[in-house]
N, C-alpha and C. Protein backbone atom coordinates (compact mmCIF):
# COMPACT_ATOMS: atom_id res chain seq x y z
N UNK A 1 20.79 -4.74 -9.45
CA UNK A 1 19.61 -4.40 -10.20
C UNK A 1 19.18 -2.99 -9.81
N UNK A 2 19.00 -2.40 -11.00
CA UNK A 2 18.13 -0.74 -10.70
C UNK A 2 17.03 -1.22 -9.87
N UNK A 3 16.35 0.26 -9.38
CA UNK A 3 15.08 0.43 -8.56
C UNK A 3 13.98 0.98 -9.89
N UNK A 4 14.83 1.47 -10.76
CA UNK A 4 13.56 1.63 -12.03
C UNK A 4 13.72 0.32 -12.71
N UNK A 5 14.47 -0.59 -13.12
CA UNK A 5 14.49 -1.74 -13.83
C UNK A 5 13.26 -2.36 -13.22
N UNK A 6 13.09 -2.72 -11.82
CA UNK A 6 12.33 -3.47 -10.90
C UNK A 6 10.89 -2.89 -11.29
N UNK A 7 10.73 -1.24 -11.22
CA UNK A 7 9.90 -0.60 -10.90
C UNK A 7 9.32 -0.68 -11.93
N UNK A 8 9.83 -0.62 -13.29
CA UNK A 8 9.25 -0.80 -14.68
C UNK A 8 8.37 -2.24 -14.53
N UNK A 9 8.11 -3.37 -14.14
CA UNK A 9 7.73 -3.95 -14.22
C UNK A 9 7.82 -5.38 -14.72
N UNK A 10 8.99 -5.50 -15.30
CA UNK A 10 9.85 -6.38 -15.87
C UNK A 10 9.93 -7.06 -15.26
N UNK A 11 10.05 -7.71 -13.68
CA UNK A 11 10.08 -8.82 -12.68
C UNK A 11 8.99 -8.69 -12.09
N UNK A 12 8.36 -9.66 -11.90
CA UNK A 12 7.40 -10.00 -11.02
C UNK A 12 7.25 -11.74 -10.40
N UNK A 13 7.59 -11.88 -9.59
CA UNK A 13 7.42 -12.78 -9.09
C UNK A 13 6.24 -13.69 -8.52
N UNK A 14 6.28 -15.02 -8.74
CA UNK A 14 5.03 -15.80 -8.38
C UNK A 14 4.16 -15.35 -7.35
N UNK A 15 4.82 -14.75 -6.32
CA UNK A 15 4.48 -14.06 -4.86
C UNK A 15 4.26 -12.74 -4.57
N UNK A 16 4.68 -12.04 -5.73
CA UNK A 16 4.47 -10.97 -5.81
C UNK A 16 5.92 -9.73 -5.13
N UNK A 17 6.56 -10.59 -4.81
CA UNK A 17 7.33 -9.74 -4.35
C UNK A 17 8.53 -8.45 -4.85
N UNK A 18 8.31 -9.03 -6.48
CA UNK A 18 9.29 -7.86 -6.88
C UNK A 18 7.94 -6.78 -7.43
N UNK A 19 6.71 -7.44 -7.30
CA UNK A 19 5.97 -6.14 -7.76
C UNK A 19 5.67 -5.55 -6.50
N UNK A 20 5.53 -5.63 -5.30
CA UNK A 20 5.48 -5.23 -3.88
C UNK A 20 6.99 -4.06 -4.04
N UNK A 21 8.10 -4.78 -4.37
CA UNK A 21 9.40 -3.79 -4.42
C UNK A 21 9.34 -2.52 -5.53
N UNK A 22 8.36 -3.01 -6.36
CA UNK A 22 8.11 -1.80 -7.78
C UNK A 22 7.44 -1.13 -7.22
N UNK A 23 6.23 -1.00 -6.30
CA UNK A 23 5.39 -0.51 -5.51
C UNK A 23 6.01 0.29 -5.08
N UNK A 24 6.29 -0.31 -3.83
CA UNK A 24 7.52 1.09 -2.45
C UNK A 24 8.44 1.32 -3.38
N UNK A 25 9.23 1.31 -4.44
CA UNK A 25 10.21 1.96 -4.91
C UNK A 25 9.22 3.31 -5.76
N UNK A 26 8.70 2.78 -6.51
CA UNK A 26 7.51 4.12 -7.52
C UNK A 26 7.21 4.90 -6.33
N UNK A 27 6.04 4.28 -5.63
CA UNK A 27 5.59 4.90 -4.07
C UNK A 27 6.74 6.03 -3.81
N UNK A 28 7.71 5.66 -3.26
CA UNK A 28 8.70 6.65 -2.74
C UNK A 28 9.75 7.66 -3.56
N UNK A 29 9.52 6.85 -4.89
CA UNK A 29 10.06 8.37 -6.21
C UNK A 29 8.87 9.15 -5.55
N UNK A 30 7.43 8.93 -6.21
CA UNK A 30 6.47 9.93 -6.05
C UNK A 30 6.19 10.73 -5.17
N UNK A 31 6.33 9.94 -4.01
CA UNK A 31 6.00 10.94 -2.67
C UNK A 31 7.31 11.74 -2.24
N UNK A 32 8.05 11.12 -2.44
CA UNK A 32 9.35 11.79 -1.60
C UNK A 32 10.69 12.34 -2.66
N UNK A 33 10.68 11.67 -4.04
CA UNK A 33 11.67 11.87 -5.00
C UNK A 33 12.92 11.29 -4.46
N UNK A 34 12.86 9.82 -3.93
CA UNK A 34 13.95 9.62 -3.41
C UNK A 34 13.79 8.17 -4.03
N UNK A 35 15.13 7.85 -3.30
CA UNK A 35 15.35 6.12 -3.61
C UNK A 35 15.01 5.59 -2.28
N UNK A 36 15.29 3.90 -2.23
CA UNK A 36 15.09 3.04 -1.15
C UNK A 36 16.65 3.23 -0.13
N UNK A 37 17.68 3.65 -0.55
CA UNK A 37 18.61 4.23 0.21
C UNK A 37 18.21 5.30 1.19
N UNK A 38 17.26 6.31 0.27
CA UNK A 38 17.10 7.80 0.83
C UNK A 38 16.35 7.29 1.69
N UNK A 39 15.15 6.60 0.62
CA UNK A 39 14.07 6.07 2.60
C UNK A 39 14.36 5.67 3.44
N UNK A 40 15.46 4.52 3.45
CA UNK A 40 16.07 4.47 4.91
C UNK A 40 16.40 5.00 5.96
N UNK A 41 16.86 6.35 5.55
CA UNK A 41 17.58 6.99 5.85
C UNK A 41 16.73 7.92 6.26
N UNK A 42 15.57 8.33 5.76
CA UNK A 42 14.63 9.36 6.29
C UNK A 42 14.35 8.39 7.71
N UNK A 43 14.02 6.93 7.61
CA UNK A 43 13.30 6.38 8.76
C UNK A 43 14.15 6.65 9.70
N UNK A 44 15.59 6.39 9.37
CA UNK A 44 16.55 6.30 10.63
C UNK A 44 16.52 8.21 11.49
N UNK A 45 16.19 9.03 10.53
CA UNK A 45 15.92 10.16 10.94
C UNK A 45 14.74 10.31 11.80
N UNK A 46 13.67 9.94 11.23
CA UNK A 46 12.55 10.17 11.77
C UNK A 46 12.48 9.34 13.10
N UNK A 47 13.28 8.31 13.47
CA UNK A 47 13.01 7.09 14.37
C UNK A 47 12.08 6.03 14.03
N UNK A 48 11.49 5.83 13.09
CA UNK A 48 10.78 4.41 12.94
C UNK A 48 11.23 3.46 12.05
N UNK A 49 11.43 2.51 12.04
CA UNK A 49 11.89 1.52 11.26
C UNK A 49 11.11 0.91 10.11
N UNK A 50 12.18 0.58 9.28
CA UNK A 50 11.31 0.45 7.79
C UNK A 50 10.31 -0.15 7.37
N UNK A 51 10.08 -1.22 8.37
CA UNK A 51 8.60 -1.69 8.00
C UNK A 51 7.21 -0.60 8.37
N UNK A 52 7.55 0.15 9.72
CA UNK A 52 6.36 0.78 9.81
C UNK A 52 6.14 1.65 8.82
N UNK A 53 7.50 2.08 8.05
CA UNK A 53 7.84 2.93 6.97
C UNK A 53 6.38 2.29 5.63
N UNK A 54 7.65 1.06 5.31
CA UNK A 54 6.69 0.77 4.22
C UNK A 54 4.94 0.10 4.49
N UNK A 55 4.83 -0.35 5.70
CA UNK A 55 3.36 -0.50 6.07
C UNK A 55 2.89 0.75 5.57
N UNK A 56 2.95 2.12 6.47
CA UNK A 56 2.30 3.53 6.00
C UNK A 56 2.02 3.92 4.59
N UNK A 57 3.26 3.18 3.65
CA UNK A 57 3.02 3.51 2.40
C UNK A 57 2.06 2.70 1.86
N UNK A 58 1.57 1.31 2.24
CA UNK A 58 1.21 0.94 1.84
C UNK A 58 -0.67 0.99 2.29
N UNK A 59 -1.11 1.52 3.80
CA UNK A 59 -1.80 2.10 3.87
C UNK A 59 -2.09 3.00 3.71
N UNK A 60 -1.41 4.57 2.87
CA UNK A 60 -1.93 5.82 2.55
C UNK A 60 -2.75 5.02 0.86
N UNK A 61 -1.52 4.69 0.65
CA UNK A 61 -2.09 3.84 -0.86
C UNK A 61 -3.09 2.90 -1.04
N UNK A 62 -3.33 2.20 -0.31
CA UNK A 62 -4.44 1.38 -0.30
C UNK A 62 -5.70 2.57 0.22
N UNK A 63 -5.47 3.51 0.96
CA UNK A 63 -7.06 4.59 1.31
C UNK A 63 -7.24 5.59 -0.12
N UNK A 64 -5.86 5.25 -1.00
CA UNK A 64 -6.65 6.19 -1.79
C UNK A 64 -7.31 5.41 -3.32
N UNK A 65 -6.78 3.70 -3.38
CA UNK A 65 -7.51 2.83 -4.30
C UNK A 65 -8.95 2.94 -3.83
N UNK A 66 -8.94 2.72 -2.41
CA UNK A 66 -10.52 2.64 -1.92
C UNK A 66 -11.69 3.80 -1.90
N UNK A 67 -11.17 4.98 -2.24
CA UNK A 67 -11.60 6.11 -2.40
C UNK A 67 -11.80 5.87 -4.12
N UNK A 68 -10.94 5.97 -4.85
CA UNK A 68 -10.76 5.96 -5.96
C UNK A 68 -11.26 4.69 -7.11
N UNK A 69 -11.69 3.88 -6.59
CA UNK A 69 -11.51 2.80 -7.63
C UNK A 69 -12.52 1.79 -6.85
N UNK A 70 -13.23 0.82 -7.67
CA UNK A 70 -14.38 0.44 -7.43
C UNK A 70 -14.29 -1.67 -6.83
N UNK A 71 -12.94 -1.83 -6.60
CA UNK A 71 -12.60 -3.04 -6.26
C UNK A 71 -12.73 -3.74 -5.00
N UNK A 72 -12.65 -5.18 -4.86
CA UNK A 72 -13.09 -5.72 -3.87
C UNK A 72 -11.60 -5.16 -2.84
N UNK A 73 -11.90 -5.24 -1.22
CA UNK A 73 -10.69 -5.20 -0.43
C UNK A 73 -9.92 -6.32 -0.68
N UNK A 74 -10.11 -7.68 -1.06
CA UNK A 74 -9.35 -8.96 -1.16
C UNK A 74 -8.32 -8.28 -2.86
N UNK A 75 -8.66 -7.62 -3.55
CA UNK A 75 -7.89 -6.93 -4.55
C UNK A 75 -6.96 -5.92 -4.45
N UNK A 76 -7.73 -4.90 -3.14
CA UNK A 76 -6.90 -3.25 -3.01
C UNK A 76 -5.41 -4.37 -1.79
N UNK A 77 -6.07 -5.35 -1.12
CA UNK A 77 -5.42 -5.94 -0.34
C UNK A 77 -3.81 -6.16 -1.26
N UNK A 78 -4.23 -7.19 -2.59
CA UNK A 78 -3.17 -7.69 -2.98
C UNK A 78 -2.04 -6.40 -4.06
N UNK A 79 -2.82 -5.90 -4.32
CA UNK A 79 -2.16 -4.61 -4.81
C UNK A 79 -1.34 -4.01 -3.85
N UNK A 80 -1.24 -3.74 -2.68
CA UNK A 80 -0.37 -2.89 -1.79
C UNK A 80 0.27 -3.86 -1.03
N UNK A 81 -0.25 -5.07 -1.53
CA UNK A 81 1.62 -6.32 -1.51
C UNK A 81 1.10 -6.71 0.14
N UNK A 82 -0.51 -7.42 0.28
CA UNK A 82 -0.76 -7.83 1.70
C UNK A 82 -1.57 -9.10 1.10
N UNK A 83 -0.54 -10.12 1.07
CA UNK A 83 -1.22 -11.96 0.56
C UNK A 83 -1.99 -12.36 1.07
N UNK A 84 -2.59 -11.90 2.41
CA UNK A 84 -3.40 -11.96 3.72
C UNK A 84 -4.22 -11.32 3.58
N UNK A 85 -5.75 -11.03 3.03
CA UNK A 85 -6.58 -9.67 3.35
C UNK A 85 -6.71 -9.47 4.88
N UNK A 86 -6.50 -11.05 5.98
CA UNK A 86 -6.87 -10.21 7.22
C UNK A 86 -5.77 -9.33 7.60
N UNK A 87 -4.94 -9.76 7.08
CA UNK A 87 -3.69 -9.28 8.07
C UNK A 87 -3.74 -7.70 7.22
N UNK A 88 -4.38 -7.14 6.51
CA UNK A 88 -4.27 -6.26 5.36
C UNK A 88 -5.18 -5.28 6.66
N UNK A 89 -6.77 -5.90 6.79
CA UNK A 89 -7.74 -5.54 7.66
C UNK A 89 -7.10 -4.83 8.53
N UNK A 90 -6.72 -6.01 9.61
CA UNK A 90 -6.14 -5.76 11.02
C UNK A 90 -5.36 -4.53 10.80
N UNK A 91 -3.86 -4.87 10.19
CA UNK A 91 -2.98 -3.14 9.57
C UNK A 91 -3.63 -1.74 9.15
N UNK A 92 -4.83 -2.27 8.35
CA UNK A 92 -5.46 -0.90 7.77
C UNK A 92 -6.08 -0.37 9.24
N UNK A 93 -6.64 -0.89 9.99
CA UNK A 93 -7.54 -0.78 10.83
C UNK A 93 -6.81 0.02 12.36
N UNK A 94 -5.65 -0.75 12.61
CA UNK A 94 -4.39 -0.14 13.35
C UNK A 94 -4.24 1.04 12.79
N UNK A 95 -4.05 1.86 11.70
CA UNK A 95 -3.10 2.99 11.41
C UNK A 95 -4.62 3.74 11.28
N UNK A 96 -5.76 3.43 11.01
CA UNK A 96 -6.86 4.46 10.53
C UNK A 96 -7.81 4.50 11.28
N UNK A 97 -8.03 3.21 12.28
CA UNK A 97 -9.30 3.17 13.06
C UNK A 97 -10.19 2.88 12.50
N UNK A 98 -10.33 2.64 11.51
CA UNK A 98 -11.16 1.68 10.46
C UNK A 98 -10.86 0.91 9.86
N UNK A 99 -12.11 -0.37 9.49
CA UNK A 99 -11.23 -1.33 8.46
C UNK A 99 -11.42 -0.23 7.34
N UNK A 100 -11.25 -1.28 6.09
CA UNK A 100 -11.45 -0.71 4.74
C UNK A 100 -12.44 -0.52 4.82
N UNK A 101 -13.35 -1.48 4.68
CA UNK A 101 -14.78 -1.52 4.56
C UNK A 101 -15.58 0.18 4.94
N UNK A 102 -15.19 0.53 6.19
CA UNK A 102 -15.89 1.35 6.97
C UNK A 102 -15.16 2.40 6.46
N UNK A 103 -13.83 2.68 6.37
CA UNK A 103 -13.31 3.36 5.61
C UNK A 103 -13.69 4.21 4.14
N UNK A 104 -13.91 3.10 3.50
CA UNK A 104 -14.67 3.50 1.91
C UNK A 104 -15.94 4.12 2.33
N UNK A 105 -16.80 3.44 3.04
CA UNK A 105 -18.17 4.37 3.45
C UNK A 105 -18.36 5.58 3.75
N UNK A 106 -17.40 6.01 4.60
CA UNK A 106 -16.69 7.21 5.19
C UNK A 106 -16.84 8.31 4.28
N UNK A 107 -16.10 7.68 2.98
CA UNK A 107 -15.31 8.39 2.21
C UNK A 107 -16.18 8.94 0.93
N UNK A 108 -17.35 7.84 0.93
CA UNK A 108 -18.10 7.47 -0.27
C UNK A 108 -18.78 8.65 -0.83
N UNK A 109 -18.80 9.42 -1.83
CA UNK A 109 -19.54 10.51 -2.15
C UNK A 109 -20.97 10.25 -2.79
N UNK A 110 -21.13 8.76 -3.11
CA UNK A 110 -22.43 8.10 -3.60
C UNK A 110 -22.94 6.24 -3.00
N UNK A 111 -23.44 5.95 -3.77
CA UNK A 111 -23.97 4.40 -2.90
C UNK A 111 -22.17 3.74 -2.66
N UNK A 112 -23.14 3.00 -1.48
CA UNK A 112 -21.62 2.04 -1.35
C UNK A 112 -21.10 1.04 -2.35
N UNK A 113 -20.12 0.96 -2.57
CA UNK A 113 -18.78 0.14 -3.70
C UNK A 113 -19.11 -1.44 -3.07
N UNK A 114 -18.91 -2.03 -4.29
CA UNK A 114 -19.14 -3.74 -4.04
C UNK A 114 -17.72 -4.20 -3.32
N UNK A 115 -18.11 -5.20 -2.38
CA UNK A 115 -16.43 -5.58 -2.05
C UNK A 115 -16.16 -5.13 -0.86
N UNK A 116 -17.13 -4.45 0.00
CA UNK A 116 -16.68 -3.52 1.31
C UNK A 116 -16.29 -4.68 2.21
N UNK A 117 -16.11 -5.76 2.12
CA UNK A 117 -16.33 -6.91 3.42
C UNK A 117 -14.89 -7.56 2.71
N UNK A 118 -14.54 -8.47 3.80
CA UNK A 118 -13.76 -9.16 3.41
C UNK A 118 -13.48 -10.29 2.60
């Protein structure tokens, strides 16, 4: 199967997992113009392994729904492919030092966005 077949949207699974794979595959055309081969391959360069890989992608992306867009975290959660909002929390919170919540406030250029809590 292509990485644009997937990425187009055409599979999605009960669990979400081929839209999680449309995600990091789009994700990494955009940022990097590469495939899921190339990303590997950057990680094995860089030294970190692909999950911290695709975690990062999935926390730069989730700080910029929360900046951008007016949704609960249990939503920006399931969008960047985390079935768990805590485990979404805990991750966001590891890589930024904030949860979301505190995060969006941060960021907020007007009143605070509905949804800041878990």
């Amino acid at each position: 199967m292509s990485i644009a077949w997937a990425a187009s949207g055409e599979l999605r699974g009960q669990d979400g997992s081929w839209r999680l794979f449309a995600l990091v595959a789009k994700t990494a055309r955009q940022r990097f113009s590469c495939y899921r081969r190339t990303a590997v391959l950057r990680c094995v360069k860089q030294g970190i392994n692909f999950n911290d890989y695709l975690n990062n992608l999935r926390i730069e992306h989730a700080k910029e729904l929360l900046i951008s867009l007016d949704l609960r975290v249990q939503e920006i959660a399931l969008q960047v492919g985390y079935l768990n909002v805590n485990s979404f929390i805990r991750m966001f919170k590891r890589a930024s030092g904030l949860t979301p919540g505190e995060y969006r406030k941060s960021h907020a250029s007007g009143p605070p966005a509905a949804g800041d809590g878990p």
